[in-house]
Protein backbone atom coordinates (compact mmCIF):
# COMPACT_ATOMS: atom_id res chain seq x y z
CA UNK A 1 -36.96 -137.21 -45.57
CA UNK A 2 -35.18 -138.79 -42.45
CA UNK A 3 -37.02 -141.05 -39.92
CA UNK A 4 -36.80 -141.34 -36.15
CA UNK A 5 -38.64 -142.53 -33.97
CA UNK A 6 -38.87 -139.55 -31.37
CA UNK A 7 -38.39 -135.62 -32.68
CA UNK A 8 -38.43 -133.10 -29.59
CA UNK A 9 -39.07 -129.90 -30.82
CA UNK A 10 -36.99 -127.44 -28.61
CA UNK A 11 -34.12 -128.30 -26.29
CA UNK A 12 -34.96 -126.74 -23.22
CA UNK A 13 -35.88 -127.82 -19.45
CA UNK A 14 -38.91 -129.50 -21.14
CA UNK A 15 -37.22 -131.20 -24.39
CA UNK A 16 -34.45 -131.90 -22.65
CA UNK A 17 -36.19 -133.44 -19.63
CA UNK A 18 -38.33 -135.41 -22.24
CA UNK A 19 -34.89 -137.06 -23.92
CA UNK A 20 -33.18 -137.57 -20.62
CA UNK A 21 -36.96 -140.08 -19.43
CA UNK A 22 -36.60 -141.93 -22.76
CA UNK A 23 -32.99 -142.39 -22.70
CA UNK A 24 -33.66 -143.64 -19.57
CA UNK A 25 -36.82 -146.03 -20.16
CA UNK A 26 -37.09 -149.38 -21.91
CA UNK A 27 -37.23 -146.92 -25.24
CA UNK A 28 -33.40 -146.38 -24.53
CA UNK A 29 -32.54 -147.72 -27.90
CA UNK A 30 -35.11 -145.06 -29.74
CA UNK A 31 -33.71 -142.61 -32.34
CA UNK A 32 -34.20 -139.63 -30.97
CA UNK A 33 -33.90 -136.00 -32.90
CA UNK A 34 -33.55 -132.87 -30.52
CA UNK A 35 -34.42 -129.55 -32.56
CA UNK A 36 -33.28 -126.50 -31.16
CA UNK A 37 -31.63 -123.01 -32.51
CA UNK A 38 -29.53 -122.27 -29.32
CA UNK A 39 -26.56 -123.25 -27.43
CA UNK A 40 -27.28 -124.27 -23.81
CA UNK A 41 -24.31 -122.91 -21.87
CA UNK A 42 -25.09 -120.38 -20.20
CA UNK A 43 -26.77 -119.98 -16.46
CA UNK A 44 -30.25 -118.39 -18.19
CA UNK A 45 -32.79 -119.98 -16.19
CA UNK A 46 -33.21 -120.74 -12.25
CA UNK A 47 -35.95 -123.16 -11.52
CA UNK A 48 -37.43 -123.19 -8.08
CA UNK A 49 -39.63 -125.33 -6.53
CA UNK A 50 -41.23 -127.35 -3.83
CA UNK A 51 -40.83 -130.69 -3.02
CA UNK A 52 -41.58 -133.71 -0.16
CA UNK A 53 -39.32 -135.97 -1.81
CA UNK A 54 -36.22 -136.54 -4.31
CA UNK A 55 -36.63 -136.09 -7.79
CA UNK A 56 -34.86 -137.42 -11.31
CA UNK A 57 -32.20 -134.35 -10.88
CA UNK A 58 -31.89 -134.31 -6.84
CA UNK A 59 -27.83 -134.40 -7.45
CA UNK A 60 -27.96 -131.05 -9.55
CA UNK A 61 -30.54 -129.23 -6.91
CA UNK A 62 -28.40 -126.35 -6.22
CA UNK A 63 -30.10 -125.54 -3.14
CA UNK A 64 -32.47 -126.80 -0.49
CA UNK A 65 -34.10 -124.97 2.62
CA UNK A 66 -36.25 -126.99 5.20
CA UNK A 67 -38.03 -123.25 5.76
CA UNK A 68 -39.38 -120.15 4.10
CA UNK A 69 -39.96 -116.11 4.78
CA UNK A 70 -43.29 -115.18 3.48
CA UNK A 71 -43.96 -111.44 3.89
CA UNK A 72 -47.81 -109.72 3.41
CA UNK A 73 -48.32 -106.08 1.27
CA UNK A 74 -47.97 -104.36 4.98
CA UNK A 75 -44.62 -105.96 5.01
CA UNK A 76 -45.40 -108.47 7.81
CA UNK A 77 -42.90 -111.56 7.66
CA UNK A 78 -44.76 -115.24 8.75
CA UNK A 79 -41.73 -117.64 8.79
CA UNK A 80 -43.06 -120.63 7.16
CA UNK A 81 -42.24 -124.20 8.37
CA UNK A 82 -43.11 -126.34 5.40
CA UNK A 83 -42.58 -129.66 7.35
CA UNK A 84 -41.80 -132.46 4.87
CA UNK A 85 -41.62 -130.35 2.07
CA UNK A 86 -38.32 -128.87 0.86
CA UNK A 87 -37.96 -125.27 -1.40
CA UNK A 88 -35.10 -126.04 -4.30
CA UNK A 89 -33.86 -124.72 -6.93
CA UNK A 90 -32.13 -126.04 -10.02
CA UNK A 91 -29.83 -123.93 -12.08
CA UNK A 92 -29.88 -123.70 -15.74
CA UNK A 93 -26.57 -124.25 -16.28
CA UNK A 94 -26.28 -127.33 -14.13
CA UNK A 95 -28.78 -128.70 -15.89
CA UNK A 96 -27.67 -128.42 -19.36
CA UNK A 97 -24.13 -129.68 -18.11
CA UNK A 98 -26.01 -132.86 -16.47
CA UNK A 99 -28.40 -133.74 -19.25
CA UNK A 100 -26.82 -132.98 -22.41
CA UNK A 101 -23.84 -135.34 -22.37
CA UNK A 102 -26.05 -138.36 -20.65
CA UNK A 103 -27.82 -137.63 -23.73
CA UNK A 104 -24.98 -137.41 -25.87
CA UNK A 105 -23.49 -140.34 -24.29
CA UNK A 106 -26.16 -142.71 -24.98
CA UNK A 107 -25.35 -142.40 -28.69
CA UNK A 108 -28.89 -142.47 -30.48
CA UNK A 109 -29.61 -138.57 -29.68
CA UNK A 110 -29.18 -136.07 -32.63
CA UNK A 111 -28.88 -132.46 -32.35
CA UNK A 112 -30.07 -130.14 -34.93
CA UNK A 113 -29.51 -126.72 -34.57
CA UNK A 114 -32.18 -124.66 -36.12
CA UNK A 115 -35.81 -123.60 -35.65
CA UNK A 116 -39.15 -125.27 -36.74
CA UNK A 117 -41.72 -124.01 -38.88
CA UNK A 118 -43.98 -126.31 -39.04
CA UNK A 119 -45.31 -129.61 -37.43
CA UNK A 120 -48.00 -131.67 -39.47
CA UNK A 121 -49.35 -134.93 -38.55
CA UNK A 122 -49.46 -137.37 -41.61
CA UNK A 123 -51.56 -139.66 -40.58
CA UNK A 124 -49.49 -142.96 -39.62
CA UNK A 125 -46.62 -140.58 -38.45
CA UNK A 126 -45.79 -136.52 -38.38
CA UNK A 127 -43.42 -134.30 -39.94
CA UNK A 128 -41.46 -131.04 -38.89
CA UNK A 129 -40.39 -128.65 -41.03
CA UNK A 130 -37.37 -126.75 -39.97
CA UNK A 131 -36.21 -123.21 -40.93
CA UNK A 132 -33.06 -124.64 -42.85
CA UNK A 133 -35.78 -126.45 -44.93
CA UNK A 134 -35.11 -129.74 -44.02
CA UNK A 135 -37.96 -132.42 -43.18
CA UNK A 136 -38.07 -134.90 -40.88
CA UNK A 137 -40.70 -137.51 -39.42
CA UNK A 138 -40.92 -139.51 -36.61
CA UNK A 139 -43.96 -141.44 -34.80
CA UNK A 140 -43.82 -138.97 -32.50
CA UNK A 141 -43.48 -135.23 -32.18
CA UNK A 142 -43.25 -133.64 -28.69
CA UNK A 143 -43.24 -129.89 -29.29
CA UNK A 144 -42.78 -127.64 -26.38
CA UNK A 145 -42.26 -124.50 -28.90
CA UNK A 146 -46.29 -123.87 -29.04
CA UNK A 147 -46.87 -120.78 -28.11
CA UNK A 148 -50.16 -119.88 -26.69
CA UNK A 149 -52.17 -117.34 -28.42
CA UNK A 150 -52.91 -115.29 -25.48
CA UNK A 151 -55.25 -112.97 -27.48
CA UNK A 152 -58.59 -114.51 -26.67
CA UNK A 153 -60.52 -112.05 -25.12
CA UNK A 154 -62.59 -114.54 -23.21
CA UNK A 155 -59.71 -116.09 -21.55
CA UNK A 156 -58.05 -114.77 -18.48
CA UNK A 157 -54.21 -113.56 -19.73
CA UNK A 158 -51.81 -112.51 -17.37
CA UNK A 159 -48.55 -112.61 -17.71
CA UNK A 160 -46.26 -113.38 -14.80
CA UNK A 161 -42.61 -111.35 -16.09
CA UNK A 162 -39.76 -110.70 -13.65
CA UNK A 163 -35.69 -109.63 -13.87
CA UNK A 164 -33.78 -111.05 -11.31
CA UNK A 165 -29.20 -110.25 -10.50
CA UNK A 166 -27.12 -112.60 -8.78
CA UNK A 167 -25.38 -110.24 -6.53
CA UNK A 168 -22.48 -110.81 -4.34
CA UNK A 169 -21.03 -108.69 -1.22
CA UNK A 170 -17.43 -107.90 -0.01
CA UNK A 171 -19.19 -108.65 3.57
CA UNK A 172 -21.86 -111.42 5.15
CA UNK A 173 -24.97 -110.40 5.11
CA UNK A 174 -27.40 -113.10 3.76
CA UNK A 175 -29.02 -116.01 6.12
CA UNK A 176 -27.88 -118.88 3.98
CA UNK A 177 -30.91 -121.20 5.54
CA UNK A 178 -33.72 -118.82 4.43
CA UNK A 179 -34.98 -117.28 1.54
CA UNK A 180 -37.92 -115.15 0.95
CA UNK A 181 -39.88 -117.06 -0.86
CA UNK A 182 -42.39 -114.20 -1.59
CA UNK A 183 -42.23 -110.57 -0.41
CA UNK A 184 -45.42 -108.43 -1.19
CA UNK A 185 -43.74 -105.43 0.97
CA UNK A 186 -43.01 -103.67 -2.13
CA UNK A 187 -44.72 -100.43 -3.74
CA UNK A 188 -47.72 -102.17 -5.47
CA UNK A 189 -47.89 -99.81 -8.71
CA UNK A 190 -51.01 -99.27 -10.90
CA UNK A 191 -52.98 -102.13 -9.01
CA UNK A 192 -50.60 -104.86 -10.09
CA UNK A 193 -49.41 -107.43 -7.91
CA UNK A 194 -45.24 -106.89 -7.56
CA UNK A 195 -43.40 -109.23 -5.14
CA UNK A 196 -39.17 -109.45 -4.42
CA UNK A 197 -37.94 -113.00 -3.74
CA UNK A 198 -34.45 -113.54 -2.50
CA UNK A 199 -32.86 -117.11 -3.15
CA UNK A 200 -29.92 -116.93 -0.62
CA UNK A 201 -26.53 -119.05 -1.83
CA UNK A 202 -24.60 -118.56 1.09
CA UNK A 203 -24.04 -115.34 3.34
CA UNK A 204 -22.72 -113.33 0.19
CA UNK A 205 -24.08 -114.64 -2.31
CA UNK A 206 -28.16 -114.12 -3.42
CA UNK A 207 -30.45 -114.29 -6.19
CA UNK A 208 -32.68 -111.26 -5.92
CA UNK A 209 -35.94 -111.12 -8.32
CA UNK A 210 -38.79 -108.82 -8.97
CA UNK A 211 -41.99 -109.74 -10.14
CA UNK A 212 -45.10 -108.93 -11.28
CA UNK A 213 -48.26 -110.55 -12.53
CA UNK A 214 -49.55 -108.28 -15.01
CA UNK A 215 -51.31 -107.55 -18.29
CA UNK A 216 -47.80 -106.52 -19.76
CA UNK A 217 -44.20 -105.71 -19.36
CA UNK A 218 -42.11 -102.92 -18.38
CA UNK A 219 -39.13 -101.93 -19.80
CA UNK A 220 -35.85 -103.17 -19.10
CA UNK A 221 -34.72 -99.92 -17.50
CA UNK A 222 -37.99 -99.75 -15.04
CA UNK A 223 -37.16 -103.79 -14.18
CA UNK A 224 -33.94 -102.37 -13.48
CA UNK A 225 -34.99 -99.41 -11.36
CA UNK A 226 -37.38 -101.27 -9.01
CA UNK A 227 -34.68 -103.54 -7.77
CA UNK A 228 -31.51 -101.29 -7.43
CA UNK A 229 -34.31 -99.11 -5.52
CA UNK A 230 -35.14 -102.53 -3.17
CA UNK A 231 -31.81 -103.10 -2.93
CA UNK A 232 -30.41 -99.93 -2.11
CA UNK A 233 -33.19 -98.71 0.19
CA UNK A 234 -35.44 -101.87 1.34
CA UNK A 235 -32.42 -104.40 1.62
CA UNK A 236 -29.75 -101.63 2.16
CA UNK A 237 -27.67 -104.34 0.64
CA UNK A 238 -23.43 -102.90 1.73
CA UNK A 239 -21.11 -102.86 -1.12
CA UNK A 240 -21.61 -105.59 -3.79
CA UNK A 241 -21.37 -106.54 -7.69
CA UNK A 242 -23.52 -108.26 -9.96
CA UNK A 243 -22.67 -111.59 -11.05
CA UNK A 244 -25.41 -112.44 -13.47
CA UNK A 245 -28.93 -111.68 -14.47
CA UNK A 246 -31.96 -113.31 -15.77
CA UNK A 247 -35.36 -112.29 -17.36
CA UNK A 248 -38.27 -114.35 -18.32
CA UNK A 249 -41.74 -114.11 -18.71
CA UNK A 250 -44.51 -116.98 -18.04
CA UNK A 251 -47.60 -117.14 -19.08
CA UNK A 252 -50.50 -117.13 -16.68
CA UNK A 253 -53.74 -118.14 -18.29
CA UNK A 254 -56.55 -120.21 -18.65
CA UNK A 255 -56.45 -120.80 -22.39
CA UNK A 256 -57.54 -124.29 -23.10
CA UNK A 257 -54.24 -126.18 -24.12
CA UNK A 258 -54.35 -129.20 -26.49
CA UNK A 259 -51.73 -131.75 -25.32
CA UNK A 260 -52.77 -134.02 -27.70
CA UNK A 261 -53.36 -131.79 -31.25
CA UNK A 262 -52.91 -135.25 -32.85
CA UNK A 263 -52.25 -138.69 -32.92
CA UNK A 264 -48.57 -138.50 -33.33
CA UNK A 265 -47.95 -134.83 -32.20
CA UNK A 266 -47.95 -133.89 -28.27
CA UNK A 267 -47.47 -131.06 -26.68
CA UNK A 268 -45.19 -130.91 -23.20
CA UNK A 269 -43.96 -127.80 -21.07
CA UNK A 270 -45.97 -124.30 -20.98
CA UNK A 271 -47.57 -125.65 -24.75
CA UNK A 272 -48.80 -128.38 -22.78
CA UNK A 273 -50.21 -126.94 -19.77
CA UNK A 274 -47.56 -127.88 -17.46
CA UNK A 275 -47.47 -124.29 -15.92
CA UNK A 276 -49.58 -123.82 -12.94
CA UNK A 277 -51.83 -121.12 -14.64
CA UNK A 278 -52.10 -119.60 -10.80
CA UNK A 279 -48.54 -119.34 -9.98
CA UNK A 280 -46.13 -119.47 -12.95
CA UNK A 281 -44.65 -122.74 -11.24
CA UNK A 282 -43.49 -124.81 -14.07
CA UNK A 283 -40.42 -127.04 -13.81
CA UNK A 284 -42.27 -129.74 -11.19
CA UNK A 285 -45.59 -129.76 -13.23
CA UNK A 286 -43.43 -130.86 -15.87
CA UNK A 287 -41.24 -133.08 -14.67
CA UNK A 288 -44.23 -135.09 -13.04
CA UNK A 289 -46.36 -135.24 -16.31
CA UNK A 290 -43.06 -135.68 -18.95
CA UNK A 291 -42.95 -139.41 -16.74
CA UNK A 292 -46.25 -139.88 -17.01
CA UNK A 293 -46.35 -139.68 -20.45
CA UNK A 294 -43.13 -142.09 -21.24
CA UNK A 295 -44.69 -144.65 -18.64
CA UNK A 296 -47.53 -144.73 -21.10
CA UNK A 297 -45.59 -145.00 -23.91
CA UNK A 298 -43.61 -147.98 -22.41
CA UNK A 299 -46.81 -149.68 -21.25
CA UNK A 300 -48.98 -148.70 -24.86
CA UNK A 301 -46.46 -147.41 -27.18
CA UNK A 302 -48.57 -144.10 -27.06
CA UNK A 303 -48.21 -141.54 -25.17
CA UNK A 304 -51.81 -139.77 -24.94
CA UNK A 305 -53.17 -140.15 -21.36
CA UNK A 306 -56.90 -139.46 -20.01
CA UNK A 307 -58.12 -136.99 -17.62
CA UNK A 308 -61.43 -136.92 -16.19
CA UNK A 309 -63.58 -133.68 -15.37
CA UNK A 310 -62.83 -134.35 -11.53
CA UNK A 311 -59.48 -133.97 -12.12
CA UNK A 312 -59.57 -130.93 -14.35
CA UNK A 313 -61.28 -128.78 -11.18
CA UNK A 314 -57.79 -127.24 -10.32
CA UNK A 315 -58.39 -125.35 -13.49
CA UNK A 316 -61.13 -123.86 -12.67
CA UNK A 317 -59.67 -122.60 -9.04
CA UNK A 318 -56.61 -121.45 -11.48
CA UNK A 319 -59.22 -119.35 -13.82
CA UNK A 320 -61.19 -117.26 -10.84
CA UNK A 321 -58.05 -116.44 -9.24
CA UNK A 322 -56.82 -115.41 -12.61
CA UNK A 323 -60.41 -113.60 -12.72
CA UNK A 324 -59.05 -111.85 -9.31
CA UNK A 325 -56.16 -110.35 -10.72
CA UNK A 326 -57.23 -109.35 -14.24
CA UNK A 327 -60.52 -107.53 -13.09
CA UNK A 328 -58.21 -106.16 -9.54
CA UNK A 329 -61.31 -107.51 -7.58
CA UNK A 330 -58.64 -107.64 -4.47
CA UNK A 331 -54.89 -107.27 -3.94
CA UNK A 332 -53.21 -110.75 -4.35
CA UNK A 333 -50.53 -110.17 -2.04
CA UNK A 334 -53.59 -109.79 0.63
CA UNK A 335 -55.04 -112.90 -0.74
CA UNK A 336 -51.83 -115.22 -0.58
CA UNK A 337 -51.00 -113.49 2.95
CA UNK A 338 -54.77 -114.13 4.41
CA UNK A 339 -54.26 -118.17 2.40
CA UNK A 340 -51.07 -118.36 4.29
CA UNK A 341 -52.01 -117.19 7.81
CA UNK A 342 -54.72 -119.40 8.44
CA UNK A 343 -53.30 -122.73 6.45
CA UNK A 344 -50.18 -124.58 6.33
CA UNK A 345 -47.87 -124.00 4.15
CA UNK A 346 -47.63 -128.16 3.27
CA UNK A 347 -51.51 -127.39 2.47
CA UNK A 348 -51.03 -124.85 0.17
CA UNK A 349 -48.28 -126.38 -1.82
CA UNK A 350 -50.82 -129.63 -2.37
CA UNK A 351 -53.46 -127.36 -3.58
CA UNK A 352 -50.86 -125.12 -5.47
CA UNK A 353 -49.77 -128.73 -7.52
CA UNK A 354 -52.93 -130.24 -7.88
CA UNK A 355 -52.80 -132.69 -5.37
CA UNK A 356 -55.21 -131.53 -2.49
CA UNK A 357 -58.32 -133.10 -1.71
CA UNK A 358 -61.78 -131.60 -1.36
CA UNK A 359 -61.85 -131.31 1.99
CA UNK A 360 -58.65 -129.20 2.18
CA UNK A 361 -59.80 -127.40 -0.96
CA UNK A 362 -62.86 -126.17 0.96
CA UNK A 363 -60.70 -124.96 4.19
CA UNK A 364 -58.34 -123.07 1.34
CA UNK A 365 -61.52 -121.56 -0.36
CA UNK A 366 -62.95 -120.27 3.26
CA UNK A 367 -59.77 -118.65 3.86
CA UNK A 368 -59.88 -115.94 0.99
CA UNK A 369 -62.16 -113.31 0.37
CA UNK A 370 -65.04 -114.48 -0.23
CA UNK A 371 -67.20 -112.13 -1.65
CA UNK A 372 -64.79 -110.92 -4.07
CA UNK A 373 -63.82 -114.73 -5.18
CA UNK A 374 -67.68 -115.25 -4.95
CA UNK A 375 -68.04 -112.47 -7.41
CA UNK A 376 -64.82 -114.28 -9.46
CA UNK A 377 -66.70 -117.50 -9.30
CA UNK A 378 -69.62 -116.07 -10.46
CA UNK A 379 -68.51 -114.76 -13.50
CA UNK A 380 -66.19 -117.38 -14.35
CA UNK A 381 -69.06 -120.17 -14.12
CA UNK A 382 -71.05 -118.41 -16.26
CA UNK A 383 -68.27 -117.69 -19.10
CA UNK A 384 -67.92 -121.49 -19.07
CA UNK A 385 -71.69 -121.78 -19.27
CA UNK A 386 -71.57 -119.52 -22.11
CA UNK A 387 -69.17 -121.43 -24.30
CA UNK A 388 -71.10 -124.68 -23.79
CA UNK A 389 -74.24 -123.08 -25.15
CA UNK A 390 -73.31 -120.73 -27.85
């Protein structure tokens, strides 16, 4: 049974991200075992985000735009100034070629390449089984290959899916220094909410994505057929040709996560709560908490950190909007486009990441509908209720 002192189970944005902080920490001489069944070479992912500073991968950011298009269901556009904030986005494939040989190069990083079946924690240490059938332990395990149940019928599960092509045209016809950050123009099918983003490159080149936040997922022909028909008859995009295309789905829900299942096994990424159960938003919410949780290490040589039940009242603002869309009490593209007319944009991005204040919190809340996020409230307060006392 081999011994190191750090396994990360999975070797994506959030395993990855986790090596690249300890590698770069006063635990830079850890052993360090990276567990993952894939190659990470090709352009799968694109990671956007907000931002009103730099962050640990600002010479990768692909991207940056000082301003946003936000468009309403009626198709309205609201050009967004977002002041000190800045949208990004991150490529996959940048990423992997940035992190994985700073990894490589610090020489106590180990790559195996299969899948786990099992983590257990043994007490004074914990131990992962992998699909080869080899064990290993370590005083740590950070596992970002949970995945959520997502069948609990008295959680609020929506799934936020979306197929996005990388298209390019023989002829300008992009505004390199805008994207639309979200477009709720779009046919809004079977009460679902369905928005197009467009992530401009330069004036002929685009990422173009459509998404929906929905119960479940279409088919890869219908994800197909929604955004040749925006492009051919919304966009009326001239002669072009695919480049590459991406799919993913991200969990929206209010499940309670355990970040800490153990003493010596933690949980970091989506299996950790680090996606914004409201909006999908995960590579930030990750980054910020994957520090967090090496600071503590280097200050305690643990890595479990406290919350209190102050700080934990995002989640609840995350579960009756989730309560919104799950029971269709209103049209979220309404809702976003009424939060987004009467705030500003910086506001909403602090209450988006968690880092508003009451007062601001209170001006969001008066913004929406608020009977039908009343109603929401309602009902979500006294599921909570509920749990407590059964």
């Amino acid at each position: 049974m081999k011994k190191y002192d750090y396994i990360i189970c999975g070797g994506g944005m959030s395993g990855l991200s986790m090596a690249y902080y300890l590698i770069n920490s006063t635990l830079k001489n850890s052993k360090i075992l990276i567990i993952e069944p894939e190659e990470k070479n090709k352009n799968d992912r694109t990671w956007a985000f907000w931002e009103d500073g730099i962050n640990p991968f600002q010479s990768i950011v692909y991207k940056t735009w000082n301003a946003v298009n936000f468009y309403n269901t009626s198709g309205e556009k609201q050009l967004l100034d977002i002041g000190d904030y800045q949208y990004k986005i991150i490529r996959g494939i940048d990423f992997y070629k940035f992190v994985i040989p700073k990894l490589k190069e610090s020489g106590n990083v180990t790559w195996l390449k299969s899948s786990v079946e099992a983590i257990s924690d043994e007490g004074n240490s914990a131990s992962v089984q992998t699909k080869i059938g080899d064990t290993f332990t370590a005083d740590f395990v950070f596992d970002s290959t949970y995945k959520l149940k997502l069948n609990l019928p008295e959680n609020y599960n929506i799934l936020q899916h979306f197929k996005g092509v990388v298209v390019q045209t023989e002829e300008s016809f992009f505004n390199p220094d805008i994207p639309d950050m979200m477009n709720f123009g779009v046919e809004q099918k079977n009460d679902e909410c369905r928005f197009i983003y467009i992530l401009p490159f330069d004036e002929k080149t685009a990422l173009i994505e459509y998404t929906l936040f929905s119960e479940s997922l279409l088919t890869q022909e219908e994800y197909d057929a929604e955004l040749h028909k925006y492009i051919t008859n919304d966009l009326k995009l001239p002669a072009y040709k695919i480049l590459e295309d991406e799919f993913g789905v991200i969990p929206m829900t209010d499940e309670a996560t355990e970040e800490f299942p153990s003493a010596h096994v933690v949980r970091i990424g989506t299996a950790g709560g680090s996606t914004n159960p409201a909006t999908g938003y995960t590579f930030q919410g990750t980054q910020k908490r994957l520090q967090k949780i090496v600071a503590q290490l280097e200050k305690t040589g643990k890595p479990q950190l406290k919350s209190n039940w102050w700080q934990k009242r995002h989640l609840l603002y995350a579960s009756v909007l989730l309560n919104v869309i799950k029971k269709k009490r209103y049209p979220i593209g309404d809702v976003f486009g009424q939060m987004y007319a009467k705030n500003k944009p910086q506001t909403m991005f602090r209450f988006l990441d968690g880092e508003s204040n009451i007062f601001q919190e209170l001006s969001l809340m008066a913004s929406t509908p608020i009977k039908h996020f009343g109603l929401a409230a309602f009902d979500t307060i006294g599921r909570n209720l509920k749990r407590i006392f059964t």
